[in-house]
N, C-alpha and C. Protein backbone atom coordinates (compact mmCIF):
# COMPACT_ATOMS: atom_id res chain seq x y z
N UNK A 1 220.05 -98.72 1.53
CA UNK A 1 221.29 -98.44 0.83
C UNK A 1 221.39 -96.93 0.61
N UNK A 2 222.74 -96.62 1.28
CA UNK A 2 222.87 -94.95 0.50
C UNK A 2 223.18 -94.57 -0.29
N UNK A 3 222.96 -93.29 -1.01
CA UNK A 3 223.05 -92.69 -2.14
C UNK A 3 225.18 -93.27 -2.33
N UNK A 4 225.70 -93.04 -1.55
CA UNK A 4 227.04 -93.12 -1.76
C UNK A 4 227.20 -94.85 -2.13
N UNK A 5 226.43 -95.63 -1.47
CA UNK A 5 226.95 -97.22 -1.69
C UNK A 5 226.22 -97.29 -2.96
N UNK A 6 224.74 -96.56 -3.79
CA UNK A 6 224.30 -97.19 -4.85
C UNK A 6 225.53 -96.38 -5.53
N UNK A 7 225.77 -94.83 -5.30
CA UNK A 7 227.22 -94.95 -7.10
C UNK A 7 228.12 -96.14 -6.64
N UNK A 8 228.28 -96.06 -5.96
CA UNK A 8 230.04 -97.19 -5.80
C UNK A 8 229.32 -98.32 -6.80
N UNK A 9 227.98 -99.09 -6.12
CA UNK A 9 227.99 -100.10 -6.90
C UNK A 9 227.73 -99.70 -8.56
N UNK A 10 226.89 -98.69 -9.00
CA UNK A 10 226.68 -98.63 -10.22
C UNK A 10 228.25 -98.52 -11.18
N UNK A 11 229.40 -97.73 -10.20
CA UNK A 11 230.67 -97.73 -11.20
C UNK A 11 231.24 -99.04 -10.86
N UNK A 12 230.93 -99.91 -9.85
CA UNK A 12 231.44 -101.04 -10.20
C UNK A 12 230.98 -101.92 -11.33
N UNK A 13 229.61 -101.62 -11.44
CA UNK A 13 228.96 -102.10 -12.35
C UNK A 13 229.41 -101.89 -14.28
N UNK A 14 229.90 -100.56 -14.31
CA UNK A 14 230.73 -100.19 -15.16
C UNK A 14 231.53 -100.40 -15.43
N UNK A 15 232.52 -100.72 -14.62
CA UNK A 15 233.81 -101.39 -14.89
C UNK A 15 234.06 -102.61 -15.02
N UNK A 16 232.65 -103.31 -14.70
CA UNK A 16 232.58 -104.68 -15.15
C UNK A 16 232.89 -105.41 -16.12
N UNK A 17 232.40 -104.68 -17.30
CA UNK A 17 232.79 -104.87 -18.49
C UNK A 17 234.45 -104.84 -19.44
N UNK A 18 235.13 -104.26 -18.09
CA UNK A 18 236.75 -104.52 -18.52
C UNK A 18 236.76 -105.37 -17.61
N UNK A 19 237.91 -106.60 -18.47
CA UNK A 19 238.88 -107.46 -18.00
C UNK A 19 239.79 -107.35 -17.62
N UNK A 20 240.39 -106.52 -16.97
CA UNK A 20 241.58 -105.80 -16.96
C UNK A 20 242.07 -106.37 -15.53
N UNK A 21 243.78 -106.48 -15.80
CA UNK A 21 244.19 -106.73 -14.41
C UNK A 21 243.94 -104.98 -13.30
N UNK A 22 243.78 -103.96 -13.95
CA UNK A 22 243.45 -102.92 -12.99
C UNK A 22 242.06 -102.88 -12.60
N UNK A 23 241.12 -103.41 -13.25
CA UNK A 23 240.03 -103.22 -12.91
C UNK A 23 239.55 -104.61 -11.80
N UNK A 24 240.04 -105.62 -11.74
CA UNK A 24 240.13 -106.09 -10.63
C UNK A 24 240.71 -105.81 -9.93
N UNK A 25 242.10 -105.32 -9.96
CA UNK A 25 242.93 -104.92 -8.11
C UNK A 25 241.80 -103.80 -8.12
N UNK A 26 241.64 -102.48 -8.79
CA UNK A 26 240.80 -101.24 -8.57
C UNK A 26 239.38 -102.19 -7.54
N UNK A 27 238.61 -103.10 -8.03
CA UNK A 27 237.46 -103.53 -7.38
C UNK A 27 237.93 -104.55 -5.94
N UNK A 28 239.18 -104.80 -6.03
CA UNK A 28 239.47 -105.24 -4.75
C UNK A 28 240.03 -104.67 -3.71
N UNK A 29 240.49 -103.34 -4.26
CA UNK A 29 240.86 -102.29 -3.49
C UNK A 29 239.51 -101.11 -2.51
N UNK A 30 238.30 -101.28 -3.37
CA UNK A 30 237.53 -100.57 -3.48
C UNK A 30 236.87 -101.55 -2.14
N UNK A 31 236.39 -102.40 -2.87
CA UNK A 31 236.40 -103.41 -1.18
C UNK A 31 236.87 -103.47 0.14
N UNK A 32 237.82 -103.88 -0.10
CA UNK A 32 238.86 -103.82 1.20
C UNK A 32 238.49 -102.33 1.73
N UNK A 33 238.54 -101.16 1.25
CA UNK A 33 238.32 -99.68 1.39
C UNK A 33 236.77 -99.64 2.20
N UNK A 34 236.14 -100.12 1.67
CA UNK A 34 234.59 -100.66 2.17
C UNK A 34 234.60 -101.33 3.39
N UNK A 35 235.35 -102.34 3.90
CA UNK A 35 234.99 -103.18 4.79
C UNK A 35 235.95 -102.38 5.78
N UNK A 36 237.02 -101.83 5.74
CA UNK A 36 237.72 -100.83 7.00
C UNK A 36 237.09 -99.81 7.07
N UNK A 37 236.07 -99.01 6.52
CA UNK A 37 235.23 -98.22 6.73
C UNK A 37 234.02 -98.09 7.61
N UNK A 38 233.43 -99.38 7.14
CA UNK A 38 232.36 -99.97 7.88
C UNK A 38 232.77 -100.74 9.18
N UNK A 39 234.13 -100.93 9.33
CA UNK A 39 234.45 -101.65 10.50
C UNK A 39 234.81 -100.27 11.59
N UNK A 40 235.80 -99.47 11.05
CA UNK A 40 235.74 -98.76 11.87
C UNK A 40 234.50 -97.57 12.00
N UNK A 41 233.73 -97.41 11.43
CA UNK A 41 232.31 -96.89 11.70
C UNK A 41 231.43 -97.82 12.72
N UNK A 42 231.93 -98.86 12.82
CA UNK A 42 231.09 -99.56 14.26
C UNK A 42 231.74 -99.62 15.16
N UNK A 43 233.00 -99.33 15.11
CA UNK A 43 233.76 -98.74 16.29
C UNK A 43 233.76 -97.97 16.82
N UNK A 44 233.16 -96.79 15.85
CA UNK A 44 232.67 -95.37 16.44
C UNK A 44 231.64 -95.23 17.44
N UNK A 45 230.56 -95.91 16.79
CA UNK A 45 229.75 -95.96 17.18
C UNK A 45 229.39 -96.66 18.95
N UNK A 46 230.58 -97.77 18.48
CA UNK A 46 230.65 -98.85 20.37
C UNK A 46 231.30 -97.67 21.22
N UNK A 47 232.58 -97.30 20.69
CA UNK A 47 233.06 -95.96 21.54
C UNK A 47 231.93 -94.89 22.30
N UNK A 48 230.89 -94.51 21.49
CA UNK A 48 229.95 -93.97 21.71
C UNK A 48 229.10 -94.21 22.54
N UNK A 49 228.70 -95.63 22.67
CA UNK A 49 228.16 -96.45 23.15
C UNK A 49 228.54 -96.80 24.65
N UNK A 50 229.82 -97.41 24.76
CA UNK A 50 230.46 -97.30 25.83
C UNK A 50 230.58 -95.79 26.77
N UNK A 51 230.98 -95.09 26.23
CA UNK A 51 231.20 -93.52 26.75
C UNK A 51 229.77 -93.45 27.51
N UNK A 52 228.57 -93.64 26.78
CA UNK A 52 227.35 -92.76 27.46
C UNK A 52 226.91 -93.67 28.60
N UNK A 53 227.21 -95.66 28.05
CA UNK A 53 226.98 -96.81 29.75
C UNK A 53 227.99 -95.50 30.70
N UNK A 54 228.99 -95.19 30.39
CA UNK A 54 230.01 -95.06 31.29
C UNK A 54 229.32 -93.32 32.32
N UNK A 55 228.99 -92.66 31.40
CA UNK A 55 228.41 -91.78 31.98
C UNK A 55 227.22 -92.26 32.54
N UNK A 56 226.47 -92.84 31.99
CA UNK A 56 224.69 -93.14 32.76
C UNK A 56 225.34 -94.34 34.25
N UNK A 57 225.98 -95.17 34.27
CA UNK A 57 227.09 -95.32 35.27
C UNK A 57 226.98 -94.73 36.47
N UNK A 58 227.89 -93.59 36.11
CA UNK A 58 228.43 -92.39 37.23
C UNK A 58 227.35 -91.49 37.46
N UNK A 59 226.66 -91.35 37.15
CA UNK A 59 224.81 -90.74 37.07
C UNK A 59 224.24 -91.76 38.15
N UNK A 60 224.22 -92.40 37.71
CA UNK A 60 223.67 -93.62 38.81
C UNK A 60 224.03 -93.59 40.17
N UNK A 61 225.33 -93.65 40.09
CA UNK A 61 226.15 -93.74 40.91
C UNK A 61 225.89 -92.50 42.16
N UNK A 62 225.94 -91.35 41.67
CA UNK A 62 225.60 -90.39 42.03
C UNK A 62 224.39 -90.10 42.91
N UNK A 63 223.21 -90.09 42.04
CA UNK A 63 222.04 -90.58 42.62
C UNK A 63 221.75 -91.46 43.76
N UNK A 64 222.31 -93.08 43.49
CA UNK A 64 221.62 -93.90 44.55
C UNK A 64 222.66 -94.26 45.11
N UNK A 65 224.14 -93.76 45.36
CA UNK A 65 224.61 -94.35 46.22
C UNK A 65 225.06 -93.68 47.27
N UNK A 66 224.53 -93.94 48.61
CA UNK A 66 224.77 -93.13 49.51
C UNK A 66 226.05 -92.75 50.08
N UNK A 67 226.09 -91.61 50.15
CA UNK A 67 227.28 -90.95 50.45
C UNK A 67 228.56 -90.96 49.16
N UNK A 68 228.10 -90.64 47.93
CA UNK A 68 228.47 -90.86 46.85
C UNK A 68 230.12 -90.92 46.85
N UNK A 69 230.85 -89.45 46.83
CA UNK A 69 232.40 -89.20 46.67
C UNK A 69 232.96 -90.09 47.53
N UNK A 70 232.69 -90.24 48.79
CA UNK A 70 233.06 -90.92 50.07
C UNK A 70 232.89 -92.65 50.57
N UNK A 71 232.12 -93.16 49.88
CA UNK A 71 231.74 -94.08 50.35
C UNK A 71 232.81 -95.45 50.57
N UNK A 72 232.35 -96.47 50.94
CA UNK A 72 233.92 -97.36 51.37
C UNK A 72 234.36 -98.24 49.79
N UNK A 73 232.60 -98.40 49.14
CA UNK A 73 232.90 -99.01 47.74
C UNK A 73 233.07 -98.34 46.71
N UNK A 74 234.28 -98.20 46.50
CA UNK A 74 234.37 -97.39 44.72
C UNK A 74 234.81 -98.29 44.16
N UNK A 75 234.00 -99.21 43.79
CA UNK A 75 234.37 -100.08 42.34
C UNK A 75 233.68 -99.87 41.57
N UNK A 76 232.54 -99.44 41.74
CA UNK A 76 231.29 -99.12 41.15
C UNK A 76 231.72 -97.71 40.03
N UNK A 77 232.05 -96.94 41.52
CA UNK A 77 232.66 -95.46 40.19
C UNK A 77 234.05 -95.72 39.94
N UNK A 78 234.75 -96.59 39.67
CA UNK A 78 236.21 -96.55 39.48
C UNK A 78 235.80 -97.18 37.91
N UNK A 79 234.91 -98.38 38.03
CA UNK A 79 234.77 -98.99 36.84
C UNK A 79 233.64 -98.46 36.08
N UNK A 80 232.83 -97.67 36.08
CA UNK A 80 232.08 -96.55 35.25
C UNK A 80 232.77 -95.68 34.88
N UNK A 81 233.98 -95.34 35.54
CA UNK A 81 234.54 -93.56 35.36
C UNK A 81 235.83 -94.46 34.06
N UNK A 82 236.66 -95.56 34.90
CA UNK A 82 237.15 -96.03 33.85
C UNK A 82 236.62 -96.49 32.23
N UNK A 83 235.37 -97.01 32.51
CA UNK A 83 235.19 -97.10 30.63
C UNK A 83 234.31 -96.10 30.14
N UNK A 84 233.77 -95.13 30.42
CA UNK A 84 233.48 -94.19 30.11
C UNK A 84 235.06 -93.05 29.50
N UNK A 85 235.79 -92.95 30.33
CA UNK A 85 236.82 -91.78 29.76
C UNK A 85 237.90 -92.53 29.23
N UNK A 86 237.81 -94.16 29.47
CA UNK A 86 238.86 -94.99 28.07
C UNK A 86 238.37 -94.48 27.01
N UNK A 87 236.68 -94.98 26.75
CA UNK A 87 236.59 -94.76 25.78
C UNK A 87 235.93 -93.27 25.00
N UNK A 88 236.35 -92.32 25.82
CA UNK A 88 236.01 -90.65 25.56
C UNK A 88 237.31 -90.66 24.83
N UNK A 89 238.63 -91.21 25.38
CA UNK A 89 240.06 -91.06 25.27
C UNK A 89 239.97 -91.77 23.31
N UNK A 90 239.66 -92.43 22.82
CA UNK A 90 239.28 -93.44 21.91
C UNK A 90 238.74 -92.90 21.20
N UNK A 91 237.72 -92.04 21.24
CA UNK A 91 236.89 -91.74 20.01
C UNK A 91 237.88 -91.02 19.20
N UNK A 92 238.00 -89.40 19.76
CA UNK A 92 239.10 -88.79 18.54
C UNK A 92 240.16 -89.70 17.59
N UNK A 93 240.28 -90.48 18.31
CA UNK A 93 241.68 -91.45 17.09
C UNK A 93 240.44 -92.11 16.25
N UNK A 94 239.51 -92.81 16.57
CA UNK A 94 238.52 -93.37 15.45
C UNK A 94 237.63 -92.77 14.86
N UNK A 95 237.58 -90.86 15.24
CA UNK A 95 236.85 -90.43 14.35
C UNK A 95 237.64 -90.00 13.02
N UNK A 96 238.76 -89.74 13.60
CA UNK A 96 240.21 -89.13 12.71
C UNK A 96 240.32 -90.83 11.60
N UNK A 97 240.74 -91.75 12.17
CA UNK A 97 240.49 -92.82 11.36
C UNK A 97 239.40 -93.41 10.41
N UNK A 98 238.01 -92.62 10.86
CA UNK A 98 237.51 -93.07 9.83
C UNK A 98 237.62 -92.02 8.79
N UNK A 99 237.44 -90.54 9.23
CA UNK A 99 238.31 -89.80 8.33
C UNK A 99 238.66 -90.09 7.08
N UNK A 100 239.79 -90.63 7.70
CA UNK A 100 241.04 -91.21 6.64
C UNK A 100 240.25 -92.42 6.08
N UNK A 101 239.34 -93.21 6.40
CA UNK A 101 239.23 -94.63 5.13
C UNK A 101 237.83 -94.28 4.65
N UNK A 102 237.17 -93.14 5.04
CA UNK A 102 236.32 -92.34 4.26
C UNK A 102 236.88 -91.33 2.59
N UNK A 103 237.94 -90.89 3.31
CA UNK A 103 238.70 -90.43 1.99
C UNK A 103 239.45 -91.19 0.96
N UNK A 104 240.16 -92.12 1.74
CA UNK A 104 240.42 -93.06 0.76
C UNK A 104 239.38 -94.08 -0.02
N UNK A 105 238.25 -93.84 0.44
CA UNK A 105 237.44 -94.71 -0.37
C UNK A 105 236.82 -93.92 -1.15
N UNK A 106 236.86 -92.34 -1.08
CA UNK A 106 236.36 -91.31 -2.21
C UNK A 106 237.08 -91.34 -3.34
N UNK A 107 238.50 -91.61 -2.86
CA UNK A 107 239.88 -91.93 -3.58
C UNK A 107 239.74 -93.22 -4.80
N UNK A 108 239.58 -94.17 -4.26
CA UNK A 108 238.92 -95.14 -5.03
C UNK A 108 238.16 -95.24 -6.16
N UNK A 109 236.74 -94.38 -5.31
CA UNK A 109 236.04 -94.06 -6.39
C UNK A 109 236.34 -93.64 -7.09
N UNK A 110 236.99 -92.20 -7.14
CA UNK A 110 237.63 -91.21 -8.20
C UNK A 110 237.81 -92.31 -9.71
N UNK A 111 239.11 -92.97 -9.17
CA UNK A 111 240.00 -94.27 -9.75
C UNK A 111 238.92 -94.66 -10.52
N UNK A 112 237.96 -95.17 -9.72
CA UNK A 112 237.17 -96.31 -10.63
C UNK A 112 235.73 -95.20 -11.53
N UNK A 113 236.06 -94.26 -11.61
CA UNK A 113 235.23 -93.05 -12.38
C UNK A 113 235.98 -92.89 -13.48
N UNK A 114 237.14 -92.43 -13.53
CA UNK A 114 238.19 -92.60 -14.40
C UNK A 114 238.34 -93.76 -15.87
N UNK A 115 238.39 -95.00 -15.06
CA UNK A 115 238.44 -96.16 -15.31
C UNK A 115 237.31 -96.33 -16.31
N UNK A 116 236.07 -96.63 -15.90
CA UNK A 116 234.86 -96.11 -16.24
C UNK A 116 234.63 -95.31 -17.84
N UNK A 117 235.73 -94.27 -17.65
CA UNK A 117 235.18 -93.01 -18.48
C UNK A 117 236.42 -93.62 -19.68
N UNK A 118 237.38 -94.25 -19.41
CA UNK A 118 238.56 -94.96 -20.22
C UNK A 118 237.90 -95.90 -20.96
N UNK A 119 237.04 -96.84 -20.70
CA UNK A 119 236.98 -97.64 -21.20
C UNK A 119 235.63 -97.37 -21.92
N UNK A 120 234.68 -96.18 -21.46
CA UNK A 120 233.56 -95.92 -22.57
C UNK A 120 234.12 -95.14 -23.70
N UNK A 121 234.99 -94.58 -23.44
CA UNK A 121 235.71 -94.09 -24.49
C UNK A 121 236.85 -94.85 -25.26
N UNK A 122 236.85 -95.76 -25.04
CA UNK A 122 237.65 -96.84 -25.85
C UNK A 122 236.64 -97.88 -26.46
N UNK A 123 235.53 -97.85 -26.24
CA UNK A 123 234.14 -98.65 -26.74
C UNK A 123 233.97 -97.72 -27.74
N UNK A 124 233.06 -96.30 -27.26
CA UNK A 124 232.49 -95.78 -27.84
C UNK A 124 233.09 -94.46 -28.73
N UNK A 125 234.44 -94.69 -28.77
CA UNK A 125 235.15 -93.40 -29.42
C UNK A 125 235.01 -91.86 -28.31
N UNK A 126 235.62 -90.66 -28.77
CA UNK A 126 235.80 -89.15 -28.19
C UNK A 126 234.41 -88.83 -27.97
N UNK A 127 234.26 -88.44 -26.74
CA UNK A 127 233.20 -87.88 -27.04
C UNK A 127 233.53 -86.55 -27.82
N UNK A 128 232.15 -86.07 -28.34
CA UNK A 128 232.00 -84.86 -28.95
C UNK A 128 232.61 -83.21 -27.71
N UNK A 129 233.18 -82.50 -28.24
CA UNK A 129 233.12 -81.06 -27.76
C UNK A 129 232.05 -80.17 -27.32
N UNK A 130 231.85 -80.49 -26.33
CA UNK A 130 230.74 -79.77 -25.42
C UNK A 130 230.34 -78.57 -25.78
N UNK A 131 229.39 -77.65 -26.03
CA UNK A 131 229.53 -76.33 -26.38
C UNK A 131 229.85 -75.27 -24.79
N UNK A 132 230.32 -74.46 -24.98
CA UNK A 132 230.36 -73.55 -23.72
C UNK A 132 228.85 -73.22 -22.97
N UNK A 133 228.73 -72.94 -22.04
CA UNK A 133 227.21 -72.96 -21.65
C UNK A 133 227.38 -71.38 -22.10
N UNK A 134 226.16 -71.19 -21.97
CA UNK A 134 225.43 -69.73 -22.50
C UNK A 134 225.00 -69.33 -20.71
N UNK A 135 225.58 -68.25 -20.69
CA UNK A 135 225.27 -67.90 -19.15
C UNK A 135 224.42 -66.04 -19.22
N UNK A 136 223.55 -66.66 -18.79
CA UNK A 136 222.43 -65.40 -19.49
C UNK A 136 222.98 -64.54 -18.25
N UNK A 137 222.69 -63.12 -18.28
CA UNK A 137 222.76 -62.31 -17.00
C UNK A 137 221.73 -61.16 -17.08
N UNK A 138 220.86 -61.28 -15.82
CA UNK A 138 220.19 -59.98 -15.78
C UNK A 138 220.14 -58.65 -15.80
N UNK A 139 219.67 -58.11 -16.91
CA UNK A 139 219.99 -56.59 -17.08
C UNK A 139 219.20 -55.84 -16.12
């Protein structure tokens, strides 16, 4: 588990304690935010995946097939060169996409930090006035 999935769960864990109709849509939002994240992060990854069969492919191809550019069979490099640069073509939109459901799930969090800090302060009263820090400087 990463440092980013144990806070998510610990402020979910926090917000547990409200009943609130926001604090369930907030934890079902936070979810949903989770599972398009992780979905398209294994999309990244197959893109990736695919791209390098597609290159090790045309590598191959290269190597053992005689008379490589020329030869009478190109299905071999038509269908390596094709899913290799489909999916070269593919990645930028799913890295840009996860992007976006990476931020929106920072977004979330924010929300449910907030939330969090609302309702310990509606338990536990204001907090106190912080003092200014003392910021020493070298003479």
């Amino acid at each position: 588990m990463t440092n980013r999935e144990r806070e998510t769960e610990f402020l979910r864990h926090c917000i547990g304690y409200d009943d609130t109709e926001a604090r369930h849509d907030l934890e079902a939002k936070i979810t949903q935010a989770e599972r398009d994240e992780r979905c398209v992060r294994r999309a990244v990854w197959l893109a990736v995946l695919l791209t390098a069969i597609g290159i090790a492919g045309l590598c191959y191809a290269a190597i053992f097939v005689a008379d490589f550019p020329y030869s009478s069979d190109q299905r071999l490099v038509k269908t390596f060169g094709a899913l290799g640069l489909g999916s070269l073509i593919c990645l930028p939109g799913l890295l840009g996409y996860w992007g976006f459901c990476r931020k929106e799930l920072n977004r979330r969090r924010e929300e449910c930090r907030r939330l969090a800090a609302q309702l310990l302060e509606s338990r536990l009263g204001k907090v106190a006035v912080l003092a200014e820090p003392v910021i020493v400087t070298p003479k």
